[in-house]
N, C-alpha and C. Protein backbone atom coordinates (compact mmCIF):
# COMPACT_ATOMS: atom_id res chain seq x y z
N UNK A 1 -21.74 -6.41 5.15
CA UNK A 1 -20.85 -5.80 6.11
C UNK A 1 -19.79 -6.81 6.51
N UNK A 2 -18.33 -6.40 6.58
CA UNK A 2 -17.49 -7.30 7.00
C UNK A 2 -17.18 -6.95 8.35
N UNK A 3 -16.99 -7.83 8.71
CA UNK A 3 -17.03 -8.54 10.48
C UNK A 3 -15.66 -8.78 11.11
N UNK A 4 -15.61 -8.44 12.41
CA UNK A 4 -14.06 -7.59 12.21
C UNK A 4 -12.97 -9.30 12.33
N UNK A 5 -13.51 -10.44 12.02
CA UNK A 5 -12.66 -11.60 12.47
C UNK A 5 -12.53 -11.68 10.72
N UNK A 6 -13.28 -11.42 9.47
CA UNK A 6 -13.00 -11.36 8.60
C UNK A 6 -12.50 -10.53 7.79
N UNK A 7 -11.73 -9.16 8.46
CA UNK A 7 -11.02 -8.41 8.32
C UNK A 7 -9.59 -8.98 9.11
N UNK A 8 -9.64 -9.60 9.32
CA UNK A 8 -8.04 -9.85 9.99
C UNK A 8 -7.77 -11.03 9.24
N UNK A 9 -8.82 -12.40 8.62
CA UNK A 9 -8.36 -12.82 7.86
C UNK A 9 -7.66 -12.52 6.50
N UNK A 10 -8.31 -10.98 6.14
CA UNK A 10 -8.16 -10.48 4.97
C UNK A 10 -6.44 -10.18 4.26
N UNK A 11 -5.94 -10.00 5.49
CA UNK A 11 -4.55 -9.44 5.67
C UNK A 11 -3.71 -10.21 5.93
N UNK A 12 -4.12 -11.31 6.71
CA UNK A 12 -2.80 -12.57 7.69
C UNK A 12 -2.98 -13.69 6.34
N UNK A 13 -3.37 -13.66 5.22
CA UNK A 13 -3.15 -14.78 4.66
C UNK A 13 -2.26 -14.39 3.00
N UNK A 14 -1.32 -13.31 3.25
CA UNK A 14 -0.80 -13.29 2.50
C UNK A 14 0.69 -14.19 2.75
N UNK A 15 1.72 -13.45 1.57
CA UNK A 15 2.95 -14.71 1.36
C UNK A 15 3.81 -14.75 2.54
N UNK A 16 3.71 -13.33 2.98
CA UNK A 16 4.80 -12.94 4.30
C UNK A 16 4.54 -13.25 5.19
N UNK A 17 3.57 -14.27 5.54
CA UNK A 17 3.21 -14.99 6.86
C UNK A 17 4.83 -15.76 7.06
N UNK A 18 5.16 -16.63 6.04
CA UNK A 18 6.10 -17.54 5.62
C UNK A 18 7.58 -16.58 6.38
N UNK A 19 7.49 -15.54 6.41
CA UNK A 19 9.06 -14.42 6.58
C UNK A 19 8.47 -14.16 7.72
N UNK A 20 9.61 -13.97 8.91
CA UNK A 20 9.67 -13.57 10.14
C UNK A 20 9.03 -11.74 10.53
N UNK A 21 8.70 -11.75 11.52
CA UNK A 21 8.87 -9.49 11.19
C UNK A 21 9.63 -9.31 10.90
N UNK A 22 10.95 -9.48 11.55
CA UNK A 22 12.48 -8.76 11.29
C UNK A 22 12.82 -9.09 10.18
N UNK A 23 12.34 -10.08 9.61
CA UNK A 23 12.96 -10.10 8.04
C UNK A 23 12.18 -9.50 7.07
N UNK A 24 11.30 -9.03 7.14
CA UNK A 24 10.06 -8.22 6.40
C UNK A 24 11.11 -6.68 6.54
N UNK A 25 11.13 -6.53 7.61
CA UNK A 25 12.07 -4.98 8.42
C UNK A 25 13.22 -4.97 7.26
N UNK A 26 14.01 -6.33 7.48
CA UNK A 26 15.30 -5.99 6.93
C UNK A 26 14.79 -5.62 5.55
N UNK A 27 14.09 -6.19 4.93
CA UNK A 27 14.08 -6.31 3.09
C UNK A 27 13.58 -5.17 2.98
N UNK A 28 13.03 -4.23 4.07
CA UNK A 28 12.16 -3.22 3.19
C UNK A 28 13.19 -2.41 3.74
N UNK A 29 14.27 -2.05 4.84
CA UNK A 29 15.21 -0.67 5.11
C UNK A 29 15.98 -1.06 3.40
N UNK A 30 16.45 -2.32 3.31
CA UNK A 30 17.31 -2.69 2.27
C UNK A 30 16.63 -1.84 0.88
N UNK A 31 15.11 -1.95 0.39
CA UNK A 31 14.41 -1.65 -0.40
C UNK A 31 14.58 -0.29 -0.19
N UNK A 32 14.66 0.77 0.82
CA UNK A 32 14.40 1.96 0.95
C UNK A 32 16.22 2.77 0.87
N UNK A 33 16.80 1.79 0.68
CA UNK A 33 17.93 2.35 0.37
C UNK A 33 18.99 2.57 1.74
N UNK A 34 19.00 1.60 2.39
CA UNK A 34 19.21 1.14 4.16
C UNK A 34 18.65 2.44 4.61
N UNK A 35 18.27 3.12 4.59
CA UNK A 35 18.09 4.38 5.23
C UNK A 35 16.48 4.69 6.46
N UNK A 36 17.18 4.54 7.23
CA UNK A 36 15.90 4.49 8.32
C UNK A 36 15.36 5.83 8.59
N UNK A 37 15.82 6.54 8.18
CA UNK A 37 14.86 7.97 8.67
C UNK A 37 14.11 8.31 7.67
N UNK A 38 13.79 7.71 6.39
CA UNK A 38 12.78 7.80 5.19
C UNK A 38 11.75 7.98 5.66
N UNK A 39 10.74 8.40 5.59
CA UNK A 39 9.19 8.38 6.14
C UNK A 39 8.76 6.99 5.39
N UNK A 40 8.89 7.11 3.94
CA UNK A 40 8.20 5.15 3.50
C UNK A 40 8.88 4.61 4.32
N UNK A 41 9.82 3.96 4.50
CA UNK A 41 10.14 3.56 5.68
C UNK A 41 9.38 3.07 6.49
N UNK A 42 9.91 4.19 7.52
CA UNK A 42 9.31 4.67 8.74
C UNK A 42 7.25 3.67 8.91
N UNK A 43 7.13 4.49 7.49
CA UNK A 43 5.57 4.24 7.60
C UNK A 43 5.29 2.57 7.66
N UNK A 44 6.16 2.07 6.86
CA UNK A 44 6.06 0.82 6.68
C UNK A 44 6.47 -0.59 7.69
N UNK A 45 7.25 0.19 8.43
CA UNK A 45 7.55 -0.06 9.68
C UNK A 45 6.44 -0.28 10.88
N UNK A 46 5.94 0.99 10.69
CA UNK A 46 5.09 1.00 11.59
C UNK A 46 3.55 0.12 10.95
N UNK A 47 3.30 0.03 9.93
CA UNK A 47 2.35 -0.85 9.06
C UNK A 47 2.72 -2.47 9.48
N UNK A 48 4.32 -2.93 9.31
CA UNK A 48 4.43 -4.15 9.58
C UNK A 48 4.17 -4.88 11.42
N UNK A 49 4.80 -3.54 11.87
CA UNK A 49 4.47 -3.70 13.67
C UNK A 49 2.78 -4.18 13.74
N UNK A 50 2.36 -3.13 12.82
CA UNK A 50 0.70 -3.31 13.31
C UNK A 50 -0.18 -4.32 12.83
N UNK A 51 0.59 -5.19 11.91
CA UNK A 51 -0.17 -6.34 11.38
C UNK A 51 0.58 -8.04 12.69
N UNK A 52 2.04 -7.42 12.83
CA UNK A 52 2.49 -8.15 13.62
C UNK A 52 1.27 -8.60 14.82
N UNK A 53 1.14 -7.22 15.44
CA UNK A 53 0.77 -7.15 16.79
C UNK A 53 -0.44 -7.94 17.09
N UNK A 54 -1.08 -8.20 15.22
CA UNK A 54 -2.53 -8.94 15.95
C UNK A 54 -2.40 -10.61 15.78
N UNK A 55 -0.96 -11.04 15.67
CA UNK A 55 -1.43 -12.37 15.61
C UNK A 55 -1.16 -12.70 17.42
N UNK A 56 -0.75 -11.52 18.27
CA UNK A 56 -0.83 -12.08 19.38
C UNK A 56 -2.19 -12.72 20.35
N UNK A 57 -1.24 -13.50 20.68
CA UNK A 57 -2.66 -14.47 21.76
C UNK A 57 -2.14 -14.06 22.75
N UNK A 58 -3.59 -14.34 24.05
CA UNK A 58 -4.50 -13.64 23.67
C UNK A 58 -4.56 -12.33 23.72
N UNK A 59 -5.87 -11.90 23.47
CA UNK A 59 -5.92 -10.58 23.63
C UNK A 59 -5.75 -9.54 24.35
N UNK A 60 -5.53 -9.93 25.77
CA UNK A 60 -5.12 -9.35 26.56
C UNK A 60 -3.51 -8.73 26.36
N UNK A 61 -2.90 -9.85 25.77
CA UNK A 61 -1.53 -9.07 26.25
C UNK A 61 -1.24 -8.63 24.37
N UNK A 62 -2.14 -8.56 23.71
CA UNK A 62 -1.81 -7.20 22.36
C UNK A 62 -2.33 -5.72 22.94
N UNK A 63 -2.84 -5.66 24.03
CA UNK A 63 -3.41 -4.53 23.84
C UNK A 63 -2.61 -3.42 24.09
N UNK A 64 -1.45 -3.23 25.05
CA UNK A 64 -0.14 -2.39 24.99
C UNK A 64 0.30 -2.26 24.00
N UNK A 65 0.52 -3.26 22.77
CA UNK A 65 0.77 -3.30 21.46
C UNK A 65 0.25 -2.41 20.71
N UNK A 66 -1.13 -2.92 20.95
CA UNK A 66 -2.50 -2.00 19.88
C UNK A 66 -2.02 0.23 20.04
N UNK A 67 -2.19 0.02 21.69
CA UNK A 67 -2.71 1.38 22.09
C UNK A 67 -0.63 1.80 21.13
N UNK A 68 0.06 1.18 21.67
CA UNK A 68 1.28 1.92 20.82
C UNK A 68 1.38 1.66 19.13
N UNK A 69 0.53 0.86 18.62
CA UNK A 69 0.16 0.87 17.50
C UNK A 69 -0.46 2.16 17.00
N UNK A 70 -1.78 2.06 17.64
CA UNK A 70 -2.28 3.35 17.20
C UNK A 70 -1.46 5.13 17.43
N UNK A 71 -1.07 5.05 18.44
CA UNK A 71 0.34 5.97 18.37
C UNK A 71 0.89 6.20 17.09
N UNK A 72 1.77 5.43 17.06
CA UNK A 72 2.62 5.57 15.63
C UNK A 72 1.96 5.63 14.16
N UNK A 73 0.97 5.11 14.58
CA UNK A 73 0.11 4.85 13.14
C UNK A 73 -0.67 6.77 13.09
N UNK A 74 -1.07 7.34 13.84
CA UNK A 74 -1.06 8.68 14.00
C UNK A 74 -0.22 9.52 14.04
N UNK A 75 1.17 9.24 14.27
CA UNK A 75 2.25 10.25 13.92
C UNK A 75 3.00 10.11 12.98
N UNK A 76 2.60 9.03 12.02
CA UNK A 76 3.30 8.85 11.16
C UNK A 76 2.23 9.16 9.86
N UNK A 77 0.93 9.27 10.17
CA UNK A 77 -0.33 9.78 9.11
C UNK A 77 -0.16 11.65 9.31
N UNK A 78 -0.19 11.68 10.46
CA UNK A 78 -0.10 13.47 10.46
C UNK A 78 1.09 13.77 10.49
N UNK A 79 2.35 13.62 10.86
CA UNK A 79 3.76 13.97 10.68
C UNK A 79 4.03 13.71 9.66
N UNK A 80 3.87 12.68 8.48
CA UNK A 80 4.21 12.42 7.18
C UNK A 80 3.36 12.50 6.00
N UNK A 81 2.08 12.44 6.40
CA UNK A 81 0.97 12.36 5.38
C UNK A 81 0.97 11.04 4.88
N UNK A 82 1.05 10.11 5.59
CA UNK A 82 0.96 8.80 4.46
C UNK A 82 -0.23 7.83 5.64
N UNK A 83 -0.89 7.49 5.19
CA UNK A 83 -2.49 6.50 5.72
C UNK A 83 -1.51 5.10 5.27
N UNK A 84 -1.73 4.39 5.86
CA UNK A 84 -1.44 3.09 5.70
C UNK A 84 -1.40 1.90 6.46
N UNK A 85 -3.19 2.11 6.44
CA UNK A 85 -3.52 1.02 7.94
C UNK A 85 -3.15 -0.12 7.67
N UNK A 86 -3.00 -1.74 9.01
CA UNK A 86 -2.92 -2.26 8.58
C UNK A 86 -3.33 -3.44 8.16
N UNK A 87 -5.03 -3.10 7.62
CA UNK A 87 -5.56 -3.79 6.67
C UNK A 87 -5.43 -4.26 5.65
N UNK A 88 -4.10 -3.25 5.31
CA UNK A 88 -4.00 -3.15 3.55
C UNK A 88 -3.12 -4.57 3.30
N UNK A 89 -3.34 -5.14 2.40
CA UNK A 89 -2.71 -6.24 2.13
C UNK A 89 -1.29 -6.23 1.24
N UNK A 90 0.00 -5.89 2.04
CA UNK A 90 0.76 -5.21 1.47
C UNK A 90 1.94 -6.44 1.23
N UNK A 91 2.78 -6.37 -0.20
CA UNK A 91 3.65 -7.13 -0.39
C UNK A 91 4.70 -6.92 0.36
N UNK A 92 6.40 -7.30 0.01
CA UNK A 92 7.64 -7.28 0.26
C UNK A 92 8.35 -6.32 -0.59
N UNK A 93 9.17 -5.84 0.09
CA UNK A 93 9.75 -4.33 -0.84
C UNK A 93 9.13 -3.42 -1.27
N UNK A 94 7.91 -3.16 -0.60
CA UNK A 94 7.15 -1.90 -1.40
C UNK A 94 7.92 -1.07 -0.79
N UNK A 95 8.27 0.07 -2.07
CA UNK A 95 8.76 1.80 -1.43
C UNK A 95 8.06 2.41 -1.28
N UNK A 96 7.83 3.32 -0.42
CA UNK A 96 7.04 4.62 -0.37
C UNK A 96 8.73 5.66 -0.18
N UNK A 97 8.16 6.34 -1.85
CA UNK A 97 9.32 7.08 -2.55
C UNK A 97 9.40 8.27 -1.70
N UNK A 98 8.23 9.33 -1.76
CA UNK A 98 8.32 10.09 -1.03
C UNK A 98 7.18 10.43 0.16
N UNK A 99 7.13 11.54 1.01
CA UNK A 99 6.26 11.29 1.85
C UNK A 99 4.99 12.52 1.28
N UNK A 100 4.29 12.48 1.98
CA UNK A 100 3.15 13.86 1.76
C UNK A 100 1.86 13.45 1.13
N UNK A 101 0.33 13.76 1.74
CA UNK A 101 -0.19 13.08 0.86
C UNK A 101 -0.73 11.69 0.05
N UNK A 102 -0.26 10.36 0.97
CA UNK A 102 -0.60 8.99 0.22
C UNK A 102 -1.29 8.57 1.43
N UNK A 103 -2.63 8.44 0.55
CA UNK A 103 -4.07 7.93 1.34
C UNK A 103 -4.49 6.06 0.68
N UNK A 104 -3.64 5.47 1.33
CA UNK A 104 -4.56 4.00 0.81
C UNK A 104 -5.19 3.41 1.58
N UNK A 105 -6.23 2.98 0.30
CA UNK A 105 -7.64 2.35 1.32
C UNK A 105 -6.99 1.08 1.94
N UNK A 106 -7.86 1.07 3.23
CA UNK A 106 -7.41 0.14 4.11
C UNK A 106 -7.88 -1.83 3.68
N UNK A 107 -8.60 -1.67 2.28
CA UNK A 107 -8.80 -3.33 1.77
C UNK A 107 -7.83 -3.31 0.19
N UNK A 108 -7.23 -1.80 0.48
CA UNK A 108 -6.11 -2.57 -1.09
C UNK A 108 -5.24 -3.47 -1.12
N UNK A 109 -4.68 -3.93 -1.95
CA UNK A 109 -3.59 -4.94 -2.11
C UNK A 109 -2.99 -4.58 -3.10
N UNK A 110 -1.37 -4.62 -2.25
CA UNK A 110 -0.38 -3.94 -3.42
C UNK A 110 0.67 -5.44 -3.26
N UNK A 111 1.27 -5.33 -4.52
CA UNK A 111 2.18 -6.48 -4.50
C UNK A 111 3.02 -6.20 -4.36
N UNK A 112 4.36 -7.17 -4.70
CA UNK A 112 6.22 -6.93 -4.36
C UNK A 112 6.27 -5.92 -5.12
N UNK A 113 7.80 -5.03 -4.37
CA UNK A 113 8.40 -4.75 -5.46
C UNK A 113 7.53 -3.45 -6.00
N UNK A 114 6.92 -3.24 -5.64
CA UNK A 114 6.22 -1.68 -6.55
C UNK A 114 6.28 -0.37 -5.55
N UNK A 115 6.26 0.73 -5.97
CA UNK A 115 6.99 1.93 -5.71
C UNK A 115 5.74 2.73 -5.81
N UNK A 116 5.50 3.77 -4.86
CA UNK A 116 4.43 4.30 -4.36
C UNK A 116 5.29 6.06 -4.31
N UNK A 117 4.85 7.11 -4.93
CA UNK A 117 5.10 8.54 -4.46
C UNK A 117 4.38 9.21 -4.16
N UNK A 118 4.62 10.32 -3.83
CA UNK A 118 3.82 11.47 -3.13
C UNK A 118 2.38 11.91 -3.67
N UNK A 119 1.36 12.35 -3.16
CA UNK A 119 -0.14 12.65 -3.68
C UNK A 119 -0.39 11.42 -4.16
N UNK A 120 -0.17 10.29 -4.16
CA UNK A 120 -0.96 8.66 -4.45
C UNK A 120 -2.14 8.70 -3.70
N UNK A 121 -3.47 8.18 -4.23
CA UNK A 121 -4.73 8.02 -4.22
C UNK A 121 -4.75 6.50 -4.46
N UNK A 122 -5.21 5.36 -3.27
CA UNK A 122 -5.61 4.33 -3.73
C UNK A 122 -6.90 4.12 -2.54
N UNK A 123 -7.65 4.40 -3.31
CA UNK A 123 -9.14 4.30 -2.63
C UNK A 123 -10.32 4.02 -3.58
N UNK A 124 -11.68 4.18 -2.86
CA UNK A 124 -13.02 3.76 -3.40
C UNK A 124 -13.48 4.70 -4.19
N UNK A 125 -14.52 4.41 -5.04
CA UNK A 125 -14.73 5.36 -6.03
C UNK A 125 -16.11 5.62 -5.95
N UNK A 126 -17.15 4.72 -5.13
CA UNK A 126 -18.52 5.15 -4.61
C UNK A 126 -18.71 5.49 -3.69
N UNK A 127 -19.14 6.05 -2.87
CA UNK A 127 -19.48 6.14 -1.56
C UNK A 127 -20.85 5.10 -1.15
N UNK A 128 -21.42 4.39 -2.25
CA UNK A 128 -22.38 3.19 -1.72
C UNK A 128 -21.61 2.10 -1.96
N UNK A 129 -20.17 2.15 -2.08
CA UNK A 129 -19.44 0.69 -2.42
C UNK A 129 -18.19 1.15 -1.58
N UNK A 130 -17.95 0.89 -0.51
CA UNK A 130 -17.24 1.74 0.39
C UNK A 130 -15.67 0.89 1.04
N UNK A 131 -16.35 -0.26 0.15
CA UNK A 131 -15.52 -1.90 0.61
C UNK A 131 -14.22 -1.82 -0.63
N UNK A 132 -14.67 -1.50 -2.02
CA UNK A 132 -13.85 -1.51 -2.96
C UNK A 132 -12.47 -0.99 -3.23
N UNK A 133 -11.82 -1.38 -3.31
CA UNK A 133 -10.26 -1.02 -3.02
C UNK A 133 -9.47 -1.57 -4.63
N UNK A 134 -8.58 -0.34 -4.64
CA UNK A 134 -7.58 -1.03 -5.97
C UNK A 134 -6.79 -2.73 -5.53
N UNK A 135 -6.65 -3.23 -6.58
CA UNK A 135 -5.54 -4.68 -6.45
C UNK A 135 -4.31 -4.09 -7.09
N UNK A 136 -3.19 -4.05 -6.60
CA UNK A 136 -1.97 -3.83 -7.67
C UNK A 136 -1.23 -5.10 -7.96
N UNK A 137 -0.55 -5.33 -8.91
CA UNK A 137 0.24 -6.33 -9.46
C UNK A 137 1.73 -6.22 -8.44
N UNK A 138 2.36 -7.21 -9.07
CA UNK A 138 4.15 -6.79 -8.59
C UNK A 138 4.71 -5.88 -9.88
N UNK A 139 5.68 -4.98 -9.12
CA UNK A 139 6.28 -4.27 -9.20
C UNK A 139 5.65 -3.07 -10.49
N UNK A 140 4.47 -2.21 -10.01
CA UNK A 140 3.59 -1.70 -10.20
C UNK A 140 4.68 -0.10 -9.64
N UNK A 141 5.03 0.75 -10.59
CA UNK A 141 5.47 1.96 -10.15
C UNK A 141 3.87 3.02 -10.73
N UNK A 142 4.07 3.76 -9.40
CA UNK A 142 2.87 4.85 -9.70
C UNK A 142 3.42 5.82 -9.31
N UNK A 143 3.20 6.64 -10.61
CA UNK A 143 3.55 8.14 -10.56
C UNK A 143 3.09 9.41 -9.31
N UNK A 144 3.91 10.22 -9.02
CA UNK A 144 2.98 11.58 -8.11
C UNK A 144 1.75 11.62 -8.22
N UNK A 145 1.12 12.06 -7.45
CA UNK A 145 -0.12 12.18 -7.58
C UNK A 145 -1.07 11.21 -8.35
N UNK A 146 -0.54 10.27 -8.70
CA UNK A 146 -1.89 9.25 -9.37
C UNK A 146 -2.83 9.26 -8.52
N UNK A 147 -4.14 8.65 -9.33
CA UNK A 147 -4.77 8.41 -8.48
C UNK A 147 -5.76 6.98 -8.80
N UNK A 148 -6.00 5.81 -8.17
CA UNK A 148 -6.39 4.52 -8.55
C UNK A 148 -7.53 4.19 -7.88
N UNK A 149 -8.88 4.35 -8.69
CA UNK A 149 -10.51 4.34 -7.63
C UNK A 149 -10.75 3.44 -8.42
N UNK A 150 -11.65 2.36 -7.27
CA UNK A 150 -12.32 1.65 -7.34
C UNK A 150 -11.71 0.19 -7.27
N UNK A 151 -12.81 -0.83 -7.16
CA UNK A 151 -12.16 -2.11 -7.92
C UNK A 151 -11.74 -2.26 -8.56
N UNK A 152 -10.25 -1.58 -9.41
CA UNK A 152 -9.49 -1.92 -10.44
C UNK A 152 -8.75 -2.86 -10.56
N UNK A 153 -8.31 -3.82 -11.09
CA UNK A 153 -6.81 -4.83 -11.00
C UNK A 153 -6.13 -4.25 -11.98
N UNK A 154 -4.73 -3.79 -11.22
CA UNK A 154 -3.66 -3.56 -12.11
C UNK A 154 -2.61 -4.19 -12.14
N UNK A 155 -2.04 -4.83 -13.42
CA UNK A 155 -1.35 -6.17 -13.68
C UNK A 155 -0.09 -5.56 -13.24
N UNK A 156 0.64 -7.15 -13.47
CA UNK A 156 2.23 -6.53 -13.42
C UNK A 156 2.81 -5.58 -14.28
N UNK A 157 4.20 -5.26 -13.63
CA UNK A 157 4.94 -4.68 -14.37
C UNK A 157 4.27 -3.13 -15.14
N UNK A 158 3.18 -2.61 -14.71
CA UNK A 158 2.76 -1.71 -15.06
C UNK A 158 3.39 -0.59 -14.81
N UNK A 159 3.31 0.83 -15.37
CA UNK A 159 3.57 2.37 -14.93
C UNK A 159 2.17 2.94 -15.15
N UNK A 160 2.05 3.65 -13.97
CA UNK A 160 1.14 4.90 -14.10
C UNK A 160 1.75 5.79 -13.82
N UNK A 161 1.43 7.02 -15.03
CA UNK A 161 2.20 7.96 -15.10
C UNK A 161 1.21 9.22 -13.79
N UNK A 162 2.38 10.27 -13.72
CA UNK A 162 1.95 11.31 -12.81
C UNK A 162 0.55 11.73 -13.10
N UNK A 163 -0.47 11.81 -11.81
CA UNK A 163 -1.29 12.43 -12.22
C UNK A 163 -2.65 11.96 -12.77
N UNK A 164 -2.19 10.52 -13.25
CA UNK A 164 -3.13 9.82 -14.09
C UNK A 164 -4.50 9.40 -13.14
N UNK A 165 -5.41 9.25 -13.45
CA UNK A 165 -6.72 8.91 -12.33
C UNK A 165 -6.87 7.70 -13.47
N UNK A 166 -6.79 6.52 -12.67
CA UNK A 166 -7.29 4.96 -13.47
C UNK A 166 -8.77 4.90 -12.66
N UNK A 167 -8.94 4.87 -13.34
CA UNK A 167 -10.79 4.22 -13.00
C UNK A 167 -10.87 2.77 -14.04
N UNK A 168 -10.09 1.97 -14.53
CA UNK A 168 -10.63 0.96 -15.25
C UNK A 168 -9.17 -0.35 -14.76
N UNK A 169 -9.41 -1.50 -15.39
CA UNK A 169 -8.39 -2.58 -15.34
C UNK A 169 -7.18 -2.24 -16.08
N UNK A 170 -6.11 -2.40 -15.48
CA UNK A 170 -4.99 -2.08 -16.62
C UNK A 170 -4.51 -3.93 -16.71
N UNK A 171 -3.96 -4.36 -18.00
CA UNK A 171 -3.46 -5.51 -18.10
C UNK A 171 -1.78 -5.37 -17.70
N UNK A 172 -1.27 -6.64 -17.56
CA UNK A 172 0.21 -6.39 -17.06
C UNK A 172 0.93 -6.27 -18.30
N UNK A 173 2.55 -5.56 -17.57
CA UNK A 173 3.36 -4.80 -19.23
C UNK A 173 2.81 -3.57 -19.33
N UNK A 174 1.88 -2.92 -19.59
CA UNK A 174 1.23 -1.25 -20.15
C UNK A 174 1.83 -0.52 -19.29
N UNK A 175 1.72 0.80 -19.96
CA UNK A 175 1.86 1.97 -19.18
C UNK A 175 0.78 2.95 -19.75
N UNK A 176 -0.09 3.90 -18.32
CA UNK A 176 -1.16 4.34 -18.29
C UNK A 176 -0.68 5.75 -17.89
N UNK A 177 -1.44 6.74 -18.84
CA UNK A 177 -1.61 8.24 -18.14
C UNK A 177 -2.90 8.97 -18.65
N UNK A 178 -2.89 10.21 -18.05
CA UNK A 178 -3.70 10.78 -18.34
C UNK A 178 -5.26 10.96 -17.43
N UNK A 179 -6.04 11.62 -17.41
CA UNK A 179 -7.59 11.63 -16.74
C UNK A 179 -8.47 11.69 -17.96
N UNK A 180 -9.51 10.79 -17.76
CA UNK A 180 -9.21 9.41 -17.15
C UNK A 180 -7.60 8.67 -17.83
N UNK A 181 -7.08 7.72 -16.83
CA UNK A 181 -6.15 6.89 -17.61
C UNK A 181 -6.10 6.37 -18.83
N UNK A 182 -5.36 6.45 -19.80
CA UNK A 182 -5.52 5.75 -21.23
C UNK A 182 -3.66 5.03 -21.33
N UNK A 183 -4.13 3.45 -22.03
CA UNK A 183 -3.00 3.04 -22.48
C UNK A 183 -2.11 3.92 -24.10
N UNK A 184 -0.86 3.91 -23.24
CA UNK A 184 0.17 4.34 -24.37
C UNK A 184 0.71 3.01 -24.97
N UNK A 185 1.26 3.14 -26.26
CA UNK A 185 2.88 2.53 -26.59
C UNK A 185 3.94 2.43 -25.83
N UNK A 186 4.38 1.48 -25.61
CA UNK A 186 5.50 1.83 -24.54
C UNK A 186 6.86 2.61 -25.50
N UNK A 187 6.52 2.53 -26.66
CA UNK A 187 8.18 3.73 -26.76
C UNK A 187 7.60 5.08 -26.69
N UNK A 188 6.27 5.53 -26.76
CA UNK A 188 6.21 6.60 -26.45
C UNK A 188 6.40 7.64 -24.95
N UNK A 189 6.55 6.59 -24.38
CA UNK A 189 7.44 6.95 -22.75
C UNK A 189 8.59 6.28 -22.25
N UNK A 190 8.97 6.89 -21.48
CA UNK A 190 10.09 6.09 -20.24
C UNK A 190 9.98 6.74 -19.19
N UNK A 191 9.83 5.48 -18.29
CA UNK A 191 10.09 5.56 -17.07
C UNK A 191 11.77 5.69 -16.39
């Protein structure tokens, strides 16, 4: 069982400790196409507030933080459909393309640079392994509706195509479709 002081390590020791909030803010409106009324956006916004809010000391004065944390983090899961607690260990420039539908588990890790759309699935694939979460590479585009269970690592530079359910490791470079996922040729698609 993880212990909730090793759940906060899980998240605060990525690269963006190094980048301010507001500069996390700027790179991702910039990433979303300056456009602030996007729901990725929006969502991501409210994802970066909520990882912000816990390096405050002490605890007393995050907790106005928290309770408006959890706010937004609820109107932006039921007004938009997108889950995106902030456990998840999330890079710089991730898009969330469109809204509706994107449930990620709260121990995934997605890297720079990769692009997330509508009906995305990144969650566990047992219900007796409840901890297991996808790893994504940088700049990792996943198709509509994919869907990515379990402990998978998926390398860089990958595509998963619409739809595809990965249940296994993809290496970086490939592109994956299909249920279950299977590697193609890359001239037999484009992204």
């Amino acid at each position: 069982m993880i212990m909730k002081s090793e759940t906060l390590h899980h998240f605060s020791t990525t690269e963006n400790d190094n980048q301010g909030f507001w500069q996390q803010i700027k790179e991702d409106w910039i990433a979303h196409r300056q456009d602030w009324t996007k729901a990725g956006f929006q969502a991501i916004f409210v994802y970066r507030f909520g990882v912000w809010r816990m390096t405050i000391e002490p605890k007393i004065f995050r907790a106005s933080f928290s309770i408006l944390y959890r706010f937004l983090y609820r109107y932006i899961r039921n007004h938009y459909g997108i889950d995106l607690p902030y456990t998840v260990n999330l890079g710089r420039r991730v898009v969330i393309e469109h809204q509706s539908a994107i449930i990620i588990h709260g121990f995934s890790v997605i890297g720079d640079d990769c692009v997330i759309r509508q009906g995305v699935t990144l969650g566990n694939r047992y219900l007796e392994k409840p901890l297991e979460a996808p790893k994504l590479g940088n700049r990792v585009n996943i198709g509509a509706g994919a869907k990515i269970l379990g402990n998978v690592n998926i390398g860089d530079d990958v595509n998963i195509g619409a739809n595809a359910v990965v249940l296994s490791d993809i290496t970086s470079g490939k592109t994956a479709v299909g249920i279950p996922a299977k590697i193609i040729n890359d001239c037999e698609v484009c992204f």
